[in-house]
C-alpha atoms as a PDB file:
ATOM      1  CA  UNK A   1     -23.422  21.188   8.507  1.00  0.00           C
ATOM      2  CA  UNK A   2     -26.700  20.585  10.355  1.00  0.00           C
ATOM      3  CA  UNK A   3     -28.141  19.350   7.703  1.00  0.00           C
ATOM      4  CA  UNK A   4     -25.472  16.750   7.583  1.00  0.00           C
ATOM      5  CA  UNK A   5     -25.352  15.664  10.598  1.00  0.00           C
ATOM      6  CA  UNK A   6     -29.523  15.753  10.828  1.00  0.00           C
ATOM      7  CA  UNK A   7     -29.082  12.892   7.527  1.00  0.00           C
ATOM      8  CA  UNK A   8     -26.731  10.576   9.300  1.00  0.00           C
ATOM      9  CA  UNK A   9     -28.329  10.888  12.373  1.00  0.00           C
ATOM     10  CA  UNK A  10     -31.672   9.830  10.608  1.00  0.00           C
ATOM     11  CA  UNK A  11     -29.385   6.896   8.576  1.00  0.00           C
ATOM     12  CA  UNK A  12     -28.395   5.684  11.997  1.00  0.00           C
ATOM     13  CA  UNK A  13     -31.991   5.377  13.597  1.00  0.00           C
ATOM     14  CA  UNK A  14     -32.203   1.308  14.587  1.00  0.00           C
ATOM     15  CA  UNK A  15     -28.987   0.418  14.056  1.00  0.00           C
ATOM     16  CA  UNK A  16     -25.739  -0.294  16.203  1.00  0.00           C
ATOM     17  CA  UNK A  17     -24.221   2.459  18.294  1.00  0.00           C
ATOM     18  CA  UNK A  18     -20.747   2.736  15.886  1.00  0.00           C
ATOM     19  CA  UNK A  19     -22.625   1.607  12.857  1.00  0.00           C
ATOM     20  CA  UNK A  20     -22.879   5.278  11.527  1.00  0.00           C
ATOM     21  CA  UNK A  21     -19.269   5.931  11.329  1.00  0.00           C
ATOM     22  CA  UNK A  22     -18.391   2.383  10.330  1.00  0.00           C
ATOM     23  CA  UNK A  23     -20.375   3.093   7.223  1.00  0.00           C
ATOM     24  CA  UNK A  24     -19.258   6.825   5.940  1.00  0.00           C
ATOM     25  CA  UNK A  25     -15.778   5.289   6.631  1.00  0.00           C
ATOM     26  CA  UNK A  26     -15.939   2.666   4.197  1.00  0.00           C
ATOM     27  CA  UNK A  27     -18.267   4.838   2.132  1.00  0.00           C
ATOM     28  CA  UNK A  28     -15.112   7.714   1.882  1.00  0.00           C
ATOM     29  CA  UNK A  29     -12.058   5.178   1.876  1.00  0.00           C
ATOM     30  CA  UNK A  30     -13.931   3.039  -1.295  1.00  0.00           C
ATOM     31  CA  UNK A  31     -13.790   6.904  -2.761  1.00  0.00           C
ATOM     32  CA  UNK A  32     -10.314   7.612  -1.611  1.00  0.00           C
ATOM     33  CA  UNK A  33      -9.124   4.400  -3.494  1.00  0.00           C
ATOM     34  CA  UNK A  34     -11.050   5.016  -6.375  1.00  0.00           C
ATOM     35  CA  UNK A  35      -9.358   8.953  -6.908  1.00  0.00           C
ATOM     36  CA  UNK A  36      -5.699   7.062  -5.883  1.00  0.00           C
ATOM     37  CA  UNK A  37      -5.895   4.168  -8.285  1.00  0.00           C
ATOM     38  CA  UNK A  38      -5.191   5.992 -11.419  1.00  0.00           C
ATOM     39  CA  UNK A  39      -2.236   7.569  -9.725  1.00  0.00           C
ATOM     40  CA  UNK A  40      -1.097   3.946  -7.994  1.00  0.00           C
ATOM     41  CA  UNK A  41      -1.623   2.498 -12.218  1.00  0.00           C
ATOM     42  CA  UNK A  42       0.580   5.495 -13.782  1.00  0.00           C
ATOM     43  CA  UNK A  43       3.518   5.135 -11.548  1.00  0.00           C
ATOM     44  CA  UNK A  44       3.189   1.207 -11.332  1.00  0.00           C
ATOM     45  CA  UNK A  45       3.704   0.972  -7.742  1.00  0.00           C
ATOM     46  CA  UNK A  46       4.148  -2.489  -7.553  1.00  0.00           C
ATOM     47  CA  UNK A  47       6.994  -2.224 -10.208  1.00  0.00           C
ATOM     48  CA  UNK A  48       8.493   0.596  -7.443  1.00  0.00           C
ATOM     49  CA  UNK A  49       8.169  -1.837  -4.405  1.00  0.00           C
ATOM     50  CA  UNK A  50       9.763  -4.396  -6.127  1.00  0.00           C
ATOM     51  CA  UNK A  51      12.884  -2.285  -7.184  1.00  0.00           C
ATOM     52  CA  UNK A  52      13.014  -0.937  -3.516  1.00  0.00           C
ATOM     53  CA  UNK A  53      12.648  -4.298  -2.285  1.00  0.00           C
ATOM     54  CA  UNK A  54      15.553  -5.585  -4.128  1.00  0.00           C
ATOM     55  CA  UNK A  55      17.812  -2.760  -3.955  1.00  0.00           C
ATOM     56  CA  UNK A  56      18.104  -3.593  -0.139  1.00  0.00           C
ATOM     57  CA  UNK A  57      18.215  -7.135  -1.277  1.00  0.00           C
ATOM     58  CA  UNK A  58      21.209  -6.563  -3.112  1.00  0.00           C
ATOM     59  CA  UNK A  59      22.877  -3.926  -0.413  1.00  0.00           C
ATOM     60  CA  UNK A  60      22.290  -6.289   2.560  1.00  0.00           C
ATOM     61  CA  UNK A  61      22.837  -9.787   0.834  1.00  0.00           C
ATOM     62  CA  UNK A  62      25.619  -8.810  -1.979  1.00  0.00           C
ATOM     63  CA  UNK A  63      27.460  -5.540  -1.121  1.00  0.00           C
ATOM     64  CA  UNK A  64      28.046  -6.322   2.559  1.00  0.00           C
ATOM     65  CA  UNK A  65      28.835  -9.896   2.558  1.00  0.00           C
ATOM     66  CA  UNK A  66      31.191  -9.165   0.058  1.00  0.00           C
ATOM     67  CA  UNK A  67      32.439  -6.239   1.608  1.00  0.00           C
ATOM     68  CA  UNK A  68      33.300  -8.526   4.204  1.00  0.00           C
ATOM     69  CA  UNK A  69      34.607 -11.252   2.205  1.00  0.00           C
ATOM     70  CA  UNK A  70      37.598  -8.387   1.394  1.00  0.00           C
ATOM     71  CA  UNK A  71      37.655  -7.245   4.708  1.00  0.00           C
ATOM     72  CA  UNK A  72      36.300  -4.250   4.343  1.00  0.00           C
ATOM     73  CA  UNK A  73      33.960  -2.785   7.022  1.00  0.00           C
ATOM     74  CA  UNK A  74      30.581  -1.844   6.434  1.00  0.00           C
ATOM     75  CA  UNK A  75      30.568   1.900   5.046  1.00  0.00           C
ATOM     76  CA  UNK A  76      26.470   2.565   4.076  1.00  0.00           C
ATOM     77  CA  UNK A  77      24.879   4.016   6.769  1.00  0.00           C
ATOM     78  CA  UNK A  78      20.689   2.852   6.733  1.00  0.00           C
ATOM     79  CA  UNK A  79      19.680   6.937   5.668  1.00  0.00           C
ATOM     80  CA  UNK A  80      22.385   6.530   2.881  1.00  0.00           C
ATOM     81  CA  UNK A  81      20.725   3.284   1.742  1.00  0.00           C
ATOM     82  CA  UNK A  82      17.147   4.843   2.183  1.00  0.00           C
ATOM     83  CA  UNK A  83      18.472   8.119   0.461  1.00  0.00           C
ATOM     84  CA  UNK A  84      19.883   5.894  -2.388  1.00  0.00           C
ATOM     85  CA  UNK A  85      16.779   3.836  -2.903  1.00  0.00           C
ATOM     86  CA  UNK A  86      14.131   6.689  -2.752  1.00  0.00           C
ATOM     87  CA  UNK A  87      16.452   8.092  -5.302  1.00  0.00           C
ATOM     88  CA  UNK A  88      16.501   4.955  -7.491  1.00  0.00           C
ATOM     89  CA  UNK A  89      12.534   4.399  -7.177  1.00  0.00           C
ATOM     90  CA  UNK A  90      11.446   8.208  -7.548  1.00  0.00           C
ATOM     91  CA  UNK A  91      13.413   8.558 -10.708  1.00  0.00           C
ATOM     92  CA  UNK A  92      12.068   5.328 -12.225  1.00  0.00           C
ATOM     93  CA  UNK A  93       8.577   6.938 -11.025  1.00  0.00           C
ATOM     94  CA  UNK A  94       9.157   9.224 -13.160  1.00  0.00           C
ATOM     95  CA  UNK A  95      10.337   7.406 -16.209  1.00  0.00           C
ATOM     96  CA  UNK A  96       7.136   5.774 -15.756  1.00  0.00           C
ATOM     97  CA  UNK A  97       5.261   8.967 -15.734  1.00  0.00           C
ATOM     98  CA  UNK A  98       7.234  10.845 -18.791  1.00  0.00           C
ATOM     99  CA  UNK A  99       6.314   7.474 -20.982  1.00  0.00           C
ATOM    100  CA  UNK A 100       3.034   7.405 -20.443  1.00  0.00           C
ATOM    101  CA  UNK A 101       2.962  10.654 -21.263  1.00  0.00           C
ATOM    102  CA  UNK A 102       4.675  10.632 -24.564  1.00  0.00           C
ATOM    103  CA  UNK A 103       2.707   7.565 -25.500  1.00  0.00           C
ATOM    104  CA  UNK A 104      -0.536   8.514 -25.282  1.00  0.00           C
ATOM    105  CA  UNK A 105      -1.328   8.056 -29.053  1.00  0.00           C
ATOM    106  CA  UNK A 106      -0.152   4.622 -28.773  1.00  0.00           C
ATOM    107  CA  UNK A 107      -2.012   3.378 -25.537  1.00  0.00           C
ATOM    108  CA  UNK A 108      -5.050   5.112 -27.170  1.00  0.00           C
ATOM    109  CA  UNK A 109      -5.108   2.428 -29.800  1.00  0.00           C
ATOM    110  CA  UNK A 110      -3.158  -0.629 -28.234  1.00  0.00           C
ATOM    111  CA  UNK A 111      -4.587  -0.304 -24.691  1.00  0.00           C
ATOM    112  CA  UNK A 112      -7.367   2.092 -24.373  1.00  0.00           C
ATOM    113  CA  UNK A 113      -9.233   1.054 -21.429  1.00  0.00           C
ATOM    114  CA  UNK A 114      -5.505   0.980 -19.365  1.00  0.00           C
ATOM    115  CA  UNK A 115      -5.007   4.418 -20.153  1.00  0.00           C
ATOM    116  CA  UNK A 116      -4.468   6.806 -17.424  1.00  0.00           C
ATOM    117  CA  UNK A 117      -2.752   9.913 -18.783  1.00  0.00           C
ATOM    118  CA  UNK A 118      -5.547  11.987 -20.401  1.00  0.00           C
ATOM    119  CA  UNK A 119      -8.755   9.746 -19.315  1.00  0.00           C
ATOM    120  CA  UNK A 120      -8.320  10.587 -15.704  1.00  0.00           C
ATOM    121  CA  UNK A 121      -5.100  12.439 -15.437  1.00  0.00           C
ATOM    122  CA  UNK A 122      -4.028  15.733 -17.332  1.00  0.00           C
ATOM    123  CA  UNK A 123      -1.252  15.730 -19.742  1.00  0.00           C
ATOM    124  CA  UNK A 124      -0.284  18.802 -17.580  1.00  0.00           C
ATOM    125  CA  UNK A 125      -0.638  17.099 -13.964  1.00  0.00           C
ATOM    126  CA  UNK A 126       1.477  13.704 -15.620  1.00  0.00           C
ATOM    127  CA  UNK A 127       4.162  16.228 -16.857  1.00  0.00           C
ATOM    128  CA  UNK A 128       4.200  17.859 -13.180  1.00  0.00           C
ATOM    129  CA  UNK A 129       4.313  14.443 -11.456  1.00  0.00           C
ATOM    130  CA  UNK A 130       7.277  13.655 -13.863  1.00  0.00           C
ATOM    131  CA  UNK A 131       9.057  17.049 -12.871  1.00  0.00           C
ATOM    132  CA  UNK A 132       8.677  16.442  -9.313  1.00  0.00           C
ATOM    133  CA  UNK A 133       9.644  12.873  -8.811  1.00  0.00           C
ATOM    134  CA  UNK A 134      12.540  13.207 -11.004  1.00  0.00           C
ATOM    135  CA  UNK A 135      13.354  16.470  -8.843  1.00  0.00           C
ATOM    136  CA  UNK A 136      13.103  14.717  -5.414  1.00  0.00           C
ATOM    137  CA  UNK A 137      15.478  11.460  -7.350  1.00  0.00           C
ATOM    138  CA  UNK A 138      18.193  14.139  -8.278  1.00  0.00           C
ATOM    139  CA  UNK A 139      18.475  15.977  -5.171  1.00  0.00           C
ATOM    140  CA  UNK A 140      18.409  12.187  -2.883  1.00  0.00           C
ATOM    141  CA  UNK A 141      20.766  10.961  -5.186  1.00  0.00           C
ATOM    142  CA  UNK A 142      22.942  14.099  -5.121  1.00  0.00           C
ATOM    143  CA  UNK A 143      22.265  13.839  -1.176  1.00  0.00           C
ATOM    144  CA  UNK A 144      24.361  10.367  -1.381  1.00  0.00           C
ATOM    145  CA  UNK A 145      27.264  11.761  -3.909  1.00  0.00           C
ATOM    146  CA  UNK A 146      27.808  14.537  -1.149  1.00  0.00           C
ATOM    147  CA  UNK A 147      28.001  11.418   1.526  1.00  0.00           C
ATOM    148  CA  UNK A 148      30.229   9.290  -0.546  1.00  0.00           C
ATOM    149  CA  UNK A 149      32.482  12.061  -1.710  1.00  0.00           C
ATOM    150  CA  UNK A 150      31.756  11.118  -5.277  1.00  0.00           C
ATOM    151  CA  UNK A 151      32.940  14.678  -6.486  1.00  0.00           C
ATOM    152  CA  UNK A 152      36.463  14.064  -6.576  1.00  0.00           C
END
């Protein structure tokens, strides 16, 4: 660690007081984004935010008005609604994730410099990913059957 420290303290020499850190913070986030970015890519997170986005669209601007239209009060509490949509978006996660998996013989000749699964990411870590996002989607969604009673 001395040695470390000895380096950046030699790296700082005639420059601003906070210039060190400023530095070997954008030095480890542009490294942090490069080792997220293939994991943002396989589970298309803009894809995710949109389907979040307009599942509370739909909740707050459809269900409810017309809930109210039939006079019915407002039943979905906001964890329901949270509970339903992280169940909605990690499943669909992991749709993503299971069909890049299986299609890795495709993308290889269709789309080989998008591929993710196998070029960065194991075949082994996608197929976890899938397991676990799909896990966390049944047991939210579950989590809101047991709320609405959907068992009888």
């Amino acid at each position: 660690m001395g040695r470390l420290f000895e380096a950046m303290g030699r790296f700082a020499i005639g420059r601003p007081a906070g210039y060190r850190l400023s530095v070997i913070g954008k030095e480890y986030m542009k490294r942090l984004a490069e080792k997220i970015k293939p994991y943002l890519q396989l589970l298309r997170v803009g894809n995710l935010a949109f389907l979040a986005i307009l599942l509370y669209v739909m909740e707050k601007w459809v269900a409810v008005p017309l809930l109210h239209l039939e006079k019915f009060p407002e039943q979905m509490p906001w964890w329901v609604l949270t509970l339903l949509i992280l169940s909605v978006v990690c499943i669909a996660a992991g749709g993503y994730v299971i069909n890049d998996y299986f299609d890795v013989k495709i993308d290889r000749i269709n789309r080989p410099d998008d591929m993710v699964v196998t070029r960065v990411i194991s075949r082994e870590e996608a197929m976890n990913w899938f397991y676990v996002l799909t896990a966390i989607g049944i047991v939210a969604g579950l989590a809101v059957a047991w709320w609405a009673r959907s068992w009888n």
